[in-house]
N, C-alpha and C. Protein backbone atom coordinates (compact mmCIF):
# COMPACT_ATOMS: atom_id res chain seq x y z
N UNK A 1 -47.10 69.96 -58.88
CA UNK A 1 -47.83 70.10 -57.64
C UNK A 1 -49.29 69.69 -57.89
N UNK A 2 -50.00 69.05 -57.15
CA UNK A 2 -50.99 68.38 -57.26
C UNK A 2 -52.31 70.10 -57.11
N UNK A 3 -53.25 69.45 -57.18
CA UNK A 3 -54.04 70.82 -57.21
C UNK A 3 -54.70 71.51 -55.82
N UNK A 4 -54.93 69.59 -55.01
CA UNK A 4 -54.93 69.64 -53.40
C UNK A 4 -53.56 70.80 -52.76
N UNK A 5 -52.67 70.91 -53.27
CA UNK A 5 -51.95 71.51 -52.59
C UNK A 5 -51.61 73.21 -52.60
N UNK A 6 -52.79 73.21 -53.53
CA UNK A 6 -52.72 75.09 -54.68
C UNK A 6 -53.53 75.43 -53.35
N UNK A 7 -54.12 75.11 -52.26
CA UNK A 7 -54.75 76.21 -51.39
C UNK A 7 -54.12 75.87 -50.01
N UNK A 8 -54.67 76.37 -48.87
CA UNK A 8 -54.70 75.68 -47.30
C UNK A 8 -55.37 74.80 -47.33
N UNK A 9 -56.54 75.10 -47.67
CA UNK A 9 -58.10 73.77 -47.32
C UNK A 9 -57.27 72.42 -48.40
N UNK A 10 -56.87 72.78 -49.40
CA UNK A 10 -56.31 71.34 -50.32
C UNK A 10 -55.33 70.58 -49.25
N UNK A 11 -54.47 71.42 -48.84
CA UNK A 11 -53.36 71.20 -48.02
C UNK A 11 -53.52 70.30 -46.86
N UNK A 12 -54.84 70.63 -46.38
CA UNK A 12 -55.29 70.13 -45.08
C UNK A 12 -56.41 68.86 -45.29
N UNK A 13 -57.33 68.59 -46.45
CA UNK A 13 -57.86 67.79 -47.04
C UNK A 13 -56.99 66.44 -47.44
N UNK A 14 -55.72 67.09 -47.88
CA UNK A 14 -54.85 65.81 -48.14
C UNK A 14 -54.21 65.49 -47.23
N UNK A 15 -53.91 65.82 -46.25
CA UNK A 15 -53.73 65.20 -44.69
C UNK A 15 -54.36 64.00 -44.83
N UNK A 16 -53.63 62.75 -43.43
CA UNK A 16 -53.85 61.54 -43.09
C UNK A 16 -55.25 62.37 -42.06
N UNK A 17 -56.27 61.83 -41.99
CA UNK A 17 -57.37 61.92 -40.77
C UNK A 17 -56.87 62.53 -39.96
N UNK A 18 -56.04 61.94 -38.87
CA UNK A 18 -55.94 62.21 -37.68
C UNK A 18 -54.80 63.26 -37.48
N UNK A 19 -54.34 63.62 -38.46
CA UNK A 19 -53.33 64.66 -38.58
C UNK A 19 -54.39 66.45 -39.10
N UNK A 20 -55.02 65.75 -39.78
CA UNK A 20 -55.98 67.24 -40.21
C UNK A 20 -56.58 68.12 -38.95
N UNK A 21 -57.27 67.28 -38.34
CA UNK A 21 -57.45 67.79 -36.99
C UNK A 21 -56.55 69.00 -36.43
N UNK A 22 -55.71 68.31 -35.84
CA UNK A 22 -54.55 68.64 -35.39
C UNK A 22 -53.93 70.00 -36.07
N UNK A 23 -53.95 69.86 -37.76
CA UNK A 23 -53.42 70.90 -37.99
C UNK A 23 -54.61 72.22 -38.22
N UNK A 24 -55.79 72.04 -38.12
CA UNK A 24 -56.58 72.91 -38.21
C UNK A 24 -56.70 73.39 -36.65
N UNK A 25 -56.45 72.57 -35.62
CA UNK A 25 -56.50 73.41 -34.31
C UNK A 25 -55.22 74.60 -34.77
N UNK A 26 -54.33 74.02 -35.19
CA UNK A 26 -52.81 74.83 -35.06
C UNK A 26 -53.14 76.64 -36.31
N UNK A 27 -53.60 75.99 -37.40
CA UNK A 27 -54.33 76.81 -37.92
C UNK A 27 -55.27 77.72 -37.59
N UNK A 28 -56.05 77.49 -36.30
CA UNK A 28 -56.97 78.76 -35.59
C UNK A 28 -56.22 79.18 -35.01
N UNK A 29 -55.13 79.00 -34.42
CA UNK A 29 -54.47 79.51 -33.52
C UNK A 29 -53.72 81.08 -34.52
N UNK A 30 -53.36 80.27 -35.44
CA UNK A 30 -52.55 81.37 -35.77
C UNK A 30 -53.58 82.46 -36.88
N UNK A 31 -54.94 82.00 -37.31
CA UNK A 31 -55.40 82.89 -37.72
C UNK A 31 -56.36 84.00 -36.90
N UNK A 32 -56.08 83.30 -35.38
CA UNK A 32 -56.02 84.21 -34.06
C UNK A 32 -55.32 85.14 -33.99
N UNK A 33 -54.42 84.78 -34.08
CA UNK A 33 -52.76 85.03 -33.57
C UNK A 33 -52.26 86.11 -34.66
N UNK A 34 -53.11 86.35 -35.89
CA UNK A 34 -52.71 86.85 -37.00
C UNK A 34 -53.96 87.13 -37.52
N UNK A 35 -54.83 88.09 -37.13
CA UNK A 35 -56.27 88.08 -37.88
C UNK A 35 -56.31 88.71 -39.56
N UNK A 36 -55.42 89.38 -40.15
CA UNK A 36 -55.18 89.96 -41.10
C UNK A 36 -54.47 88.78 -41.94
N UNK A 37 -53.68 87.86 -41.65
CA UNK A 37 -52.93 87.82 -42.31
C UNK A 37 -53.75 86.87 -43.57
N UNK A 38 -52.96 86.65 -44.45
CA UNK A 38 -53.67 85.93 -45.44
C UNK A 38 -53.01 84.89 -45.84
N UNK A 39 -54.10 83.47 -45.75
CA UNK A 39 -53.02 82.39 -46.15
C UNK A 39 -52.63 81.87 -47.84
N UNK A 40 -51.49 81.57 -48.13
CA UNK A 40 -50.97 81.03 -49.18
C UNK A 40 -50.01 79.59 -48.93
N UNK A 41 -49.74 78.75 -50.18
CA UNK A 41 -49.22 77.86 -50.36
C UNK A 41 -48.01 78.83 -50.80
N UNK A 42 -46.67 78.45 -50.44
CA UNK A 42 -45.22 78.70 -50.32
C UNK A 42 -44.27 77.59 -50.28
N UNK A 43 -43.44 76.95 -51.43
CA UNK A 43 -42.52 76.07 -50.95
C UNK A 43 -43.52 74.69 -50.89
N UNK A 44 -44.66 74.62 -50.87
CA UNK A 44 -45.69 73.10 -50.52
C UNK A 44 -45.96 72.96 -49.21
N UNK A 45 -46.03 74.27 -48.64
CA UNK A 45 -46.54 74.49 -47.03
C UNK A 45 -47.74 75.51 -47.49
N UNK A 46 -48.27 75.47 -46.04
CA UNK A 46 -49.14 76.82 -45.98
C UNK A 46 -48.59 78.08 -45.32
N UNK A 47 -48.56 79.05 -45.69
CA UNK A 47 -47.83 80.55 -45.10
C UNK A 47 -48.59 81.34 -45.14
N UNK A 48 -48.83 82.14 -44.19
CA UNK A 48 -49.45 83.37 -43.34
C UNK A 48 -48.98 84.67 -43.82
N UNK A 49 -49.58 85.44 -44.43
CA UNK A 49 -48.80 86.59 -45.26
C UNK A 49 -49.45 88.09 -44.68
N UNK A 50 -48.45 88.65 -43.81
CA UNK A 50 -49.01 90.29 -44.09
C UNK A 50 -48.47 91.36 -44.87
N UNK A 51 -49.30 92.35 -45.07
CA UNK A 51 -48.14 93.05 -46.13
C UNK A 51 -47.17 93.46 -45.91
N UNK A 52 -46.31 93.64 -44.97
CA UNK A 52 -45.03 93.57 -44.15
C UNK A 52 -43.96 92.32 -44.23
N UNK A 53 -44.61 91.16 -44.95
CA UNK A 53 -44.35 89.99 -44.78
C UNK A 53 -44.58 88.53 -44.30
N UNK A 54 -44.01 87.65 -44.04
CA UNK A 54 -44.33 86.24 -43.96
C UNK A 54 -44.38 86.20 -42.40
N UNK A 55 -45.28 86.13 -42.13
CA UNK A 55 -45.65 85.36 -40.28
C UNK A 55 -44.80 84.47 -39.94
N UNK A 56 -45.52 83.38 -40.82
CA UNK A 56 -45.06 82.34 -40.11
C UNK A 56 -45.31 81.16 -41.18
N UNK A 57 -44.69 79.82 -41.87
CA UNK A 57 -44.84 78.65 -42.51
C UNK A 57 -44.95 77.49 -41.37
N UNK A 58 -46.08 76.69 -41.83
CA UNK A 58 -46.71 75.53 -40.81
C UNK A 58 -46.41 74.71 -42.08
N UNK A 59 -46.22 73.24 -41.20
CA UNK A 59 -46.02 71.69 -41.94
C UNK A 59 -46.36 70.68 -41.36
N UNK A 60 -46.73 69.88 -41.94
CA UNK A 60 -47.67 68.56 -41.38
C UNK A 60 -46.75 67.38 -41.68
N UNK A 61 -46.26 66.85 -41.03
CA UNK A 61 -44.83 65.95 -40.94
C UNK A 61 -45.57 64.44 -40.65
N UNK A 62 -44.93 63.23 -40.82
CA UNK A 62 -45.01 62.48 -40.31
C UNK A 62 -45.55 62.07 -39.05
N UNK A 63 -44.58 62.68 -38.23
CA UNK A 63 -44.76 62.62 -36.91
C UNK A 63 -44.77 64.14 -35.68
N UNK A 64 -44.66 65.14 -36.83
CA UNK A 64 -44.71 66.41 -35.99
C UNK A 64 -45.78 67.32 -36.74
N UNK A 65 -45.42 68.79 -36.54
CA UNK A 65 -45.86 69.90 -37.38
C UNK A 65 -44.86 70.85 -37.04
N UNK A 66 -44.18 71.45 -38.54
CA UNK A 66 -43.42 72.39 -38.11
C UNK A 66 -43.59 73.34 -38.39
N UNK A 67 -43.24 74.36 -37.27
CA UNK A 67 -43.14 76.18 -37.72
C UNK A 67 -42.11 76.37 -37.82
N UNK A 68 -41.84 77.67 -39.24
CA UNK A 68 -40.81 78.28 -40.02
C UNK A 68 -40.90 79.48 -40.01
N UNK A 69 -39.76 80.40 -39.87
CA UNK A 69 -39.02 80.12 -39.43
C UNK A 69 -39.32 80.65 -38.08
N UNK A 70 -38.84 80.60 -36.45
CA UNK A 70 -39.34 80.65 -35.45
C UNK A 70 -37.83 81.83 -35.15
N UNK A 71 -37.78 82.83 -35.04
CA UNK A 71 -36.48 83.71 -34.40
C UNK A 71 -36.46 84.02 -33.26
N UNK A 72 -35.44 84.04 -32.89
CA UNK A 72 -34.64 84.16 -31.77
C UNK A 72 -35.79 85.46 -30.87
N UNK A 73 -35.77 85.30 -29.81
CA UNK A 73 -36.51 85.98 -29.13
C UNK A 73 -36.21 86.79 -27.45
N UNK A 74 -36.71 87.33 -26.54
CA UNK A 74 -36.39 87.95 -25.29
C UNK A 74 -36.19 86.35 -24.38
N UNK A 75 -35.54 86.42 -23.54
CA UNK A 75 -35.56 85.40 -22.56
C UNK A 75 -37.04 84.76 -21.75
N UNK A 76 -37.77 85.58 -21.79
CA UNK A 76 -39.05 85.03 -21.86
C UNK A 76 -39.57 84.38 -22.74
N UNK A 77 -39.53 84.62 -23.84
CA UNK A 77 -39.78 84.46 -25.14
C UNK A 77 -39.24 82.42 -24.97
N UNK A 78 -37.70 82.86 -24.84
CA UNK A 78 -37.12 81.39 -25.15
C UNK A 78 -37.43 80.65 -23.88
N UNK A 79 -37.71 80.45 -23.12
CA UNK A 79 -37.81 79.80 -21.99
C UNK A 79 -39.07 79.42 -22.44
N UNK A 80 -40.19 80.14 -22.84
CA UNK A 80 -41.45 79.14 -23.26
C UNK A 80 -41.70 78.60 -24.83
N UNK A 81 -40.86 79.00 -25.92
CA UNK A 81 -40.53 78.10 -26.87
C UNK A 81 -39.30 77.37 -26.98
N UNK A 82 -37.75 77.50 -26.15
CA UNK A 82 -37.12 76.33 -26.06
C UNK A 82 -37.28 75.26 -26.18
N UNK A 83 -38.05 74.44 -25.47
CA UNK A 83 -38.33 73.26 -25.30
C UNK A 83 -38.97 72.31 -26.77
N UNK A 84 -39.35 73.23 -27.62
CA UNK A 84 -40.07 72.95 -29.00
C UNK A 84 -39.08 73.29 -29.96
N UNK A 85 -38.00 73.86 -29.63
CA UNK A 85 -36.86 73.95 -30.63
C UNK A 85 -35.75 72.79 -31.12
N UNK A 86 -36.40 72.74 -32.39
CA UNK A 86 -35.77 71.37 -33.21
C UNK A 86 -34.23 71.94 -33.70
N UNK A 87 -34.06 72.92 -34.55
CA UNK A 87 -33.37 74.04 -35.35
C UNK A 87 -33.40 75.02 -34.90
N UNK A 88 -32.55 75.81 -35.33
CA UNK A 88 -31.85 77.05 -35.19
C UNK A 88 -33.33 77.97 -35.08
N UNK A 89 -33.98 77.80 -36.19
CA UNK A 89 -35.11 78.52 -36.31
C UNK A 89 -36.43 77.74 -36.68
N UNK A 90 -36.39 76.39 -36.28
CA UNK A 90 -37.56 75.69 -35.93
C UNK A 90 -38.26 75.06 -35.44
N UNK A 91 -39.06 75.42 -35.55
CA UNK A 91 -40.07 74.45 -34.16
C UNK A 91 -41.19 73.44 -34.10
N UNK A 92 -40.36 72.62 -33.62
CA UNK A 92 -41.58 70.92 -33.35
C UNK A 92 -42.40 70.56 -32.76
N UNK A 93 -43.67 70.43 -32.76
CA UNK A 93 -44.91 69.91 -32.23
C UNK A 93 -44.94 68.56 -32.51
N UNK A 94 -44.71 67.47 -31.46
CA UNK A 94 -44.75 66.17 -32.00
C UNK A 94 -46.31 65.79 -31.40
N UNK A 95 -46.93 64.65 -32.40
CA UNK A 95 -48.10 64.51 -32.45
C UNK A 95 -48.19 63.58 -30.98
N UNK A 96 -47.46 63.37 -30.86
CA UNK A 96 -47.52 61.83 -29.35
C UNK A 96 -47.24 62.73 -28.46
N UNK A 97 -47.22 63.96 -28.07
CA UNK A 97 -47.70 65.03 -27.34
C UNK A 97 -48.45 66.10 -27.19
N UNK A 98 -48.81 66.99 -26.12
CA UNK A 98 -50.06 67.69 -26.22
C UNK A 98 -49.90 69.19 -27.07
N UNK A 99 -50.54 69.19 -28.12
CA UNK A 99 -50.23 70.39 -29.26
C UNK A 99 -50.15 71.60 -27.96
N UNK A 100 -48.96 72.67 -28.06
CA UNK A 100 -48.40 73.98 -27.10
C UNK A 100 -49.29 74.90 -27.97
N UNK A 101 -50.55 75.18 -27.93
CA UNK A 101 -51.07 75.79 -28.73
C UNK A 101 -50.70 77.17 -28.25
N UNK A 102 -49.99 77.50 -26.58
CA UNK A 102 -49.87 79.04 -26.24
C UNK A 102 -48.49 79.33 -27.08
N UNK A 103 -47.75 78.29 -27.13
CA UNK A 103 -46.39 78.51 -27.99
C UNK A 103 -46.91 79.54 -29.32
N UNK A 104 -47.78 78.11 -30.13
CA UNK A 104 -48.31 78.73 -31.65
C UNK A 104 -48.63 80.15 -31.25
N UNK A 105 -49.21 80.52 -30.38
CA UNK A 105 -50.13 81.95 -30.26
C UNK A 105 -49.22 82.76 -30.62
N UNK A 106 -48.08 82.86 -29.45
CA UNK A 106 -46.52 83.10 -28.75
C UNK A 106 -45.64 83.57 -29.84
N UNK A 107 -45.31 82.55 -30.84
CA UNK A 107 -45.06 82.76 -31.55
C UNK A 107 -45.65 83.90 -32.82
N UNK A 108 -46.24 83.32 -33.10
CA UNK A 108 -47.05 83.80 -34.32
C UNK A 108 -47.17 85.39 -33.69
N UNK A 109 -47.92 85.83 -32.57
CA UNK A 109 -48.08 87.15 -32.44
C UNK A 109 -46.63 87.99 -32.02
N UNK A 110 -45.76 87.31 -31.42
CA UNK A 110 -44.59 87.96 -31.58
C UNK A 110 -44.00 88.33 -33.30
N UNK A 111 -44.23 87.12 -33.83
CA UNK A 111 -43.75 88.23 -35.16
C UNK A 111 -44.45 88.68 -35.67
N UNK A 112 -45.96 88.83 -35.38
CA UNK A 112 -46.70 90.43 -35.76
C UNK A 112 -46.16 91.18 -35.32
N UNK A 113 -46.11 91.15 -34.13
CA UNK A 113 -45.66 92.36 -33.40
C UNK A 113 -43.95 92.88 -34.47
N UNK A 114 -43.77 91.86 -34.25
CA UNK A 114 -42.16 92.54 -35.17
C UNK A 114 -42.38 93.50 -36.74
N UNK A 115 -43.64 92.09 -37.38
CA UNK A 115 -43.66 93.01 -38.51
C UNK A 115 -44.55 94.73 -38.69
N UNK A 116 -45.00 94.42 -37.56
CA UNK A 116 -45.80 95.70 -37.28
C UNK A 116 -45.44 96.80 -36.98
N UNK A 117 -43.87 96.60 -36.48
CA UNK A 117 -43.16 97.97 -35.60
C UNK A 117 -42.34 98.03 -37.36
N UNK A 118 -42.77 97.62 -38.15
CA UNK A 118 -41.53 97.98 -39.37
C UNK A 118 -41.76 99.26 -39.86
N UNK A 119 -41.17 100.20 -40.17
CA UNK A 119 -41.58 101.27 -40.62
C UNK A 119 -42.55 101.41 -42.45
């Protein structure tokens, strides 16, 4: 693993230009969305960690960004991340459309909320 990739900021530094952007909007969102949590490199992604567990894993793709893993949720829930569901449990932001940054929120704070009700 290169050494760019041992942090977030490496992670996001070695981004193409016009993709860094992009993933640092997606990145406030969820360190919104997650004010505690703490980020780490996992797997050669960046991951969101509370002590309860893993938030959420973001990826900077070619042509998308994906969130890992994204679970199944209330019918509200799926009706406003459906449409971004690539996989079973993941979800696509393609760059030749407008980043769902309420999704990212959506997401991300729903599984606080999950890891938060853990005993």
């Amino acid at each position: 693993m290169s050494t760019t990739r041992k942090s977030v900021d490496g992670y996001v530094a070695a981004l193409p230009d016009g993709v860094q952007s992009v993933f640092e909007a997606v990145r406030a969102v969820i360190r919104q969305a997650a004010p505690g949590a703490v980020e780490a490199i996992k797997y050669g992604m960046p991951v969101w960690l509370l002590p309860q567990g893993q938030v959420i894993y973001a990826a900077a793709w070619k042509n998308h960004i994906g969130l890992y893993p994204v679970y199944r949720g209330d019918a509200g829930f799926e009706a406003l991340v459906g449409p971004w569901r690539d996989k079973k449990d993941t979800v696509r932001l393609d760059y030749a459309k407008p980043m769902a940054m309420d999704v990212v929120a959506a997401i991300v704070a729903a599984r606080v909320a999950e890891l938060e009700s853990k005993p």
